[in-house]
N, C-alpha and C. Protein backbone atom coordinates (compact mmCIF):
# COMPACT_ATOMS: atom_id res chain seq x y z
N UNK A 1 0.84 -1.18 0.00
CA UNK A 1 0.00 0.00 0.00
C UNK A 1 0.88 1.24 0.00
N UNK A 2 0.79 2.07 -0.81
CA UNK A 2 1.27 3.69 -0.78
C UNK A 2 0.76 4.35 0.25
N UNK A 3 1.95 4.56 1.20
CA UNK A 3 2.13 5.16 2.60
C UNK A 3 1.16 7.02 1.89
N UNK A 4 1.87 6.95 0.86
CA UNK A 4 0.87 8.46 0.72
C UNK A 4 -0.22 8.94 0.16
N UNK A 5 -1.16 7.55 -0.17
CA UNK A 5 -2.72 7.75 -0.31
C UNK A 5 -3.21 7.98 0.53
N UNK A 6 -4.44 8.75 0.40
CA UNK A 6 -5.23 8.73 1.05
C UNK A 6 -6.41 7.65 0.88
N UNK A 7 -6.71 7.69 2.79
CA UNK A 7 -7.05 6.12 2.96
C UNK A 7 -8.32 6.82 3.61
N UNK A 8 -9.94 6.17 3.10
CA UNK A 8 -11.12 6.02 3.69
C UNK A 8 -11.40 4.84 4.22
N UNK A 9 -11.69 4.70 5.64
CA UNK A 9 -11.75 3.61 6.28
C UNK A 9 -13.25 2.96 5.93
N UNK A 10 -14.02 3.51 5.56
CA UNK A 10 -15.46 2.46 5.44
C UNK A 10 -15.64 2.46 3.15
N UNK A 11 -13.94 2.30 2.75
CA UNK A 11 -14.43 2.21 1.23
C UNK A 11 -14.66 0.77 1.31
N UNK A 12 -13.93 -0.33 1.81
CA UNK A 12 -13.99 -1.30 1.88
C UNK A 12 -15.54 -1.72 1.75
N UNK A 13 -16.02 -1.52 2.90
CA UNK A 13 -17.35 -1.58 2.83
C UNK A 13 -18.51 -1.40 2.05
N UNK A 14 -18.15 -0.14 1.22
CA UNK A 14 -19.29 0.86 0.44
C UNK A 14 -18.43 -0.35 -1.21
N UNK A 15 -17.39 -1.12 -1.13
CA UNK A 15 -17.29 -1.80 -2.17
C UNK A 15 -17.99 -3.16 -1.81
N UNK A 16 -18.06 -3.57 -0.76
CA UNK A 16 -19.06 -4.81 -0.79
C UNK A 16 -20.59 -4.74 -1.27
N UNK A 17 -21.22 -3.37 -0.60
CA UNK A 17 -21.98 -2.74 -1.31
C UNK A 17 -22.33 -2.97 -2.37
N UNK A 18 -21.58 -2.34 -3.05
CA UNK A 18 -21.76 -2.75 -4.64
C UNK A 18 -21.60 -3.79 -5.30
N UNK A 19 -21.16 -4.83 -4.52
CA UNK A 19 -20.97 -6.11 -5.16
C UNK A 19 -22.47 -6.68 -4.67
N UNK A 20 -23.32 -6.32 -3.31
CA UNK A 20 -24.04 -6.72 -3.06
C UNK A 20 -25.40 -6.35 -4.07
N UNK A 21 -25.22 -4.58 -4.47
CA UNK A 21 -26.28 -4.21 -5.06
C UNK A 21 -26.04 -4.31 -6.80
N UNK A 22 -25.07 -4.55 -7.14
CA UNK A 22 -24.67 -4.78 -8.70
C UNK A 22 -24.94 -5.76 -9.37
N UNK A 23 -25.53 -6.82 -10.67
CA UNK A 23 -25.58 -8.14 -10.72
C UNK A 23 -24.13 -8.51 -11.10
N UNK A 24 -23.41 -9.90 -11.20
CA UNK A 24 -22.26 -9.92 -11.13
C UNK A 24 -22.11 -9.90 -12.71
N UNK A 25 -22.89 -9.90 -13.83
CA UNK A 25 -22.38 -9.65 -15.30
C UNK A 25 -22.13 -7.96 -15.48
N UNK A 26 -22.50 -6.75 -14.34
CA UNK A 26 -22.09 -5.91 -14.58
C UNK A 26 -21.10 -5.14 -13.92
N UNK A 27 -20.42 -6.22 -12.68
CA UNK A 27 -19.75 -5.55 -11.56
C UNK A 27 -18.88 -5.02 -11.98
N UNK A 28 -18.07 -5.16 -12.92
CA UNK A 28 -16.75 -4.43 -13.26
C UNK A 28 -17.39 -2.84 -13.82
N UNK A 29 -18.37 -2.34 -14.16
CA UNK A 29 -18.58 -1.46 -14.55
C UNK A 29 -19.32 -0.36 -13.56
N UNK A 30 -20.22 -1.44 -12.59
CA UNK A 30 -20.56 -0.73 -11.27
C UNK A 30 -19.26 -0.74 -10.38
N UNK A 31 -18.04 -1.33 -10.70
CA UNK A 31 -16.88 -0.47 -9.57
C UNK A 31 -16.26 0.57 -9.96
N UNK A 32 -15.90 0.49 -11.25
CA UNK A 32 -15.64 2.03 -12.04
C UNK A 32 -16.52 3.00 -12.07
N UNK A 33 -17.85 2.93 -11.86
CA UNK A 33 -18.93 4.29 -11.89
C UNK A 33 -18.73 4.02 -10.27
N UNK A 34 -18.13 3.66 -9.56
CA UNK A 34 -18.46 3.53 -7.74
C UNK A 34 -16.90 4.53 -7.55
N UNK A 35 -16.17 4.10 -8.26
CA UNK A 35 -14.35 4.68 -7.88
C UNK A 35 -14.78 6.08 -8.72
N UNK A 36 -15.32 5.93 -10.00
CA UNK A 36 -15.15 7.28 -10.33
C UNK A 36 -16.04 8.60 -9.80
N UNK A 37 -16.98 7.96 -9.40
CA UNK A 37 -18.08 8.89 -8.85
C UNK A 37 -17.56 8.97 -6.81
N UNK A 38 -16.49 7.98 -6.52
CA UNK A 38 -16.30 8.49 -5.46
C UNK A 38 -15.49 8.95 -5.44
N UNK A 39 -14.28 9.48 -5.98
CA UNK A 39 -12.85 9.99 -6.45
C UNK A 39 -13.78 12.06 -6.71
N UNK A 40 -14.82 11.65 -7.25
CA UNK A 40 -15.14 13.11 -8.02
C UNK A 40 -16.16 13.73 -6.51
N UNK A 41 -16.62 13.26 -6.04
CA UNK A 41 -17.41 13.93 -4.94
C UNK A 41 -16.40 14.03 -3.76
N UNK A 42 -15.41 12.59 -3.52
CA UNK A 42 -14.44 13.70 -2.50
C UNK A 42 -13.89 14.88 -3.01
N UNK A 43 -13.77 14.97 -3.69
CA UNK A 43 -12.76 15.88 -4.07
C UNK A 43 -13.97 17.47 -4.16
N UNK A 44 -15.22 17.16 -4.26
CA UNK A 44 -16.18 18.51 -4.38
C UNK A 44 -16.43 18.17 -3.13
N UNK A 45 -16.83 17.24 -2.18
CA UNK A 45 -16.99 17.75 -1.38
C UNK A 45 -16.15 18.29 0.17
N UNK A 46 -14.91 18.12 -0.26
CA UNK A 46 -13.66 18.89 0.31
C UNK A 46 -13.60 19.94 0.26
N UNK A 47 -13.38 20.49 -1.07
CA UNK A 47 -13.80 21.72 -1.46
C UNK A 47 -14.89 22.81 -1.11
N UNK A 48 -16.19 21.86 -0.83
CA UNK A 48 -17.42 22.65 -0.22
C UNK A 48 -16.75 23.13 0.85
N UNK A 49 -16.47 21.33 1.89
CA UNK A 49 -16.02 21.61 3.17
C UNK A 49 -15.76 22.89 3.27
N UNK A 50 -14.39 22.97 2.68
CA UNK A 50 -13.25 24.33 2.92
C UNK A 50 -14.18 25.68 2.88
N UNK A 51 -14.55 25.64 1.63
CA UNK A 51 -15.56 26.94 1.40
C UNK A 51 -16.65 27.36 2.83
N UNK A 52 -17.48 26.33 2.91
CA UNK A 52 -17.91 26.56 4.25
C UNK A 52 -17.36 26.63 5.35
N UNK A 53 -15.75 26.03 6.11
CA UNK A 53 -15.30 26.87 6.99
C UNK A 53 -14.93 27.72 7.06
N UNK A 54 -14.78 28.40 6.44
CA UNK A 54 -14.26 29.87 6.02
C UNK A 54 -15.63 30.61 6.07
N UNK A 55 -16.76 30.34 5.54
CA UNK A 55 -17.83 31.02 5.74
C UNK A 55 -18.82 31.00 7.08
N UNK A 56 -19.04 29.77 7.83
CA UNK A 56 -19.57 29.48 8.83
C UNK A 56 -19.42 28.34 9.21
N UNK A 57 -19.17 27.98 10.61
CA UNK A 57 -18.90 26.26 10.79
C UNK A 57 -19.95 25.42 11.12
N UNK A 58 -21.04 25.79 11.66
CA UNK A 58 -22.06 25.55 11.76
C UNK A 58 -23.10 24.92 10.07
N UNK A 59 -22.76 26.06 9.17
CA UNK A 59 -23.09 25.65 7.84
C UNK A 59 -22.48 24.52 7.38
N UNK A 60 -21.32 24.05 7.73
CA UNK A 60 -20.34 23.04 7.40
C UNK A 60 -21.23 21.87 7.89
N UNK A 61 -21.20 22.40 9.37
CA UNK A 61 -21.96 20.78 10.14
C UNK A 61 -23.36 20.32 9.69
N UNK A 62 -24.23 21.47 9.44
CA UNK A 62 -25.41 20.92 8.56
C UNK A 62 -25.20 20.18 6.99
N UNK A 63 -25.02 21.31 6.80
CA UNK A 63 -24.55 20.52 5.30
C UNK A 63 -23.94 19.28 5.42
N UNK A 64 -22.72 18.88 6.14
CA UNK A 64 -22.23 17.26 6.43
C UNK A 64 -23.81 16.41 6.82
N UNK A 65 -24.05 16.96 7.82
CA UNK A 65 -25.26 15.98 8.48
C UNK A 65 -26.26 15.94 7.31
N UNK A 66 -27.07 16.59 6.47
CA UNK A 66 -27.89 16.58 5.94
C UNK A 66 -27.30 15.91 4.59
N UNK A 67 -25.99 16.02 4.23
CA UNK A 67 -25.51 15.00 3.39
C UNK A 67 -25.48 13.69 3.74
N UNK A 68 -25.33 13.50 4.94
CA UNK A 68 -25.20 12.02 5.05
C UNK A 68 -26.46 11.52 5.47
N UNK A 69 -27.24 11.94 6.27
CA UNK A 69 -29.00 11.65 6.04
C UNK A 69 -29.48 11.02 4.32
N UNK A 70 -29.36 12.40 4.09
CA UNK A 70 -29.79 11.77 2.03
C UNK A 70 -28.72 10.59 1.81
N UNK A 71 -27.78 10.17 1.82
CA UNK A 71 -27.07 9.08 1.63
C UNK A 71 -27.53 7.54 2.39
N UNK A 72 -27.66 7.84 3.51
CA UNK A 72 -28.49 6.89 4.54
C UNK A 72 -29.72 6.23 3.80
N UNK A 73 -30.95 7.57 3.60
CA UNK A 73 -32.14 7.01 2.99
C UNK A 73 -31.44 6.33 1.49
N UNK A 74 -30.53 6.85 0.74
CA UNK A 74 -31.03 6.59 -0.61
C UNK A 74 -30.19 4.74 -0.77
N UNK A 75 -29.22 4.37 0.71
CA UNK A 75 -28.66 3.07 0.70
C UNK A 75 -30.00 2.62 0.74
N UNK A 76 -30.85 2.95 1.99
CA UNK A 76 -31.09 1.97 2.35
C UNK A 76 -32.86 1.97 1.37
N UNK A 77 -33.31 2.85 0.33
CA UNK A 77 -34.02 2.62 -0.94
C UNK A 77 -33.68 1.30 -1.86
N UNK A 78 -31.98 1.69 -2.33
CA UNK A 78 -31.37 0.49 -3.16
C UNK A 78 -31.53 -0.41 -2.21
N UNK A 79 -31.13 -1.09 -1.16
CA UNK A 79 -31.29 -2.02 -0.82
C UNK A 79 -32.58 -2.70 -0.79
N UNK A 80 -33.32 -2.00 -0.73
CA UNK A 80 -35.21 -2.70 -0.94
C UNK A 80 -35.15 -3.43 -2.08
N UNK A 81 -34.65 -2.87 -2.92
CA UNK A 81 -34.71 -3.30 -4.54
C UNK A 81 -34.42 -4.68 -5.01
């Protein structure tokens, strides 16, 4: 492992995920729309981050919380499926 990646401790997970919610004739294509779409939102939502501490920290903490609420419901939608 490259000592100088950056490391998310629950990707592991959010990749079982997708093996769970993907059928297996399309998994190779649901891990590339999973890496690329998670590679592109850290990176915007870092950026928000920053923007909002600088503007209010409080705005930061909603915005986190209310991001991860909508993420919560919309797992646990796909998973019904």
């Amino acid at each position: 492992m490259n000592p100088y990646s950056v490391r998310c401790p629950g990707k592991e997970v959010l990749k079982a995920a997708v093996a769970a919610l993907v059928p297996k004739e399309n998994r190779s294509s649901g891990y590339g729309l999973f890496e690329t779409s998670f590679g592109l939102f850290w990176f915007l939502g870092s950026w928000l981050m920053g923007v909002l501490y600088g503007y209010s920290l409080p705005a930061m903490v909603t915005v986190s919380v209310v991001a991860q609420s909508i993420a919560i419901v919309c797992l646990l939608f796909l998973r019904k499926k």
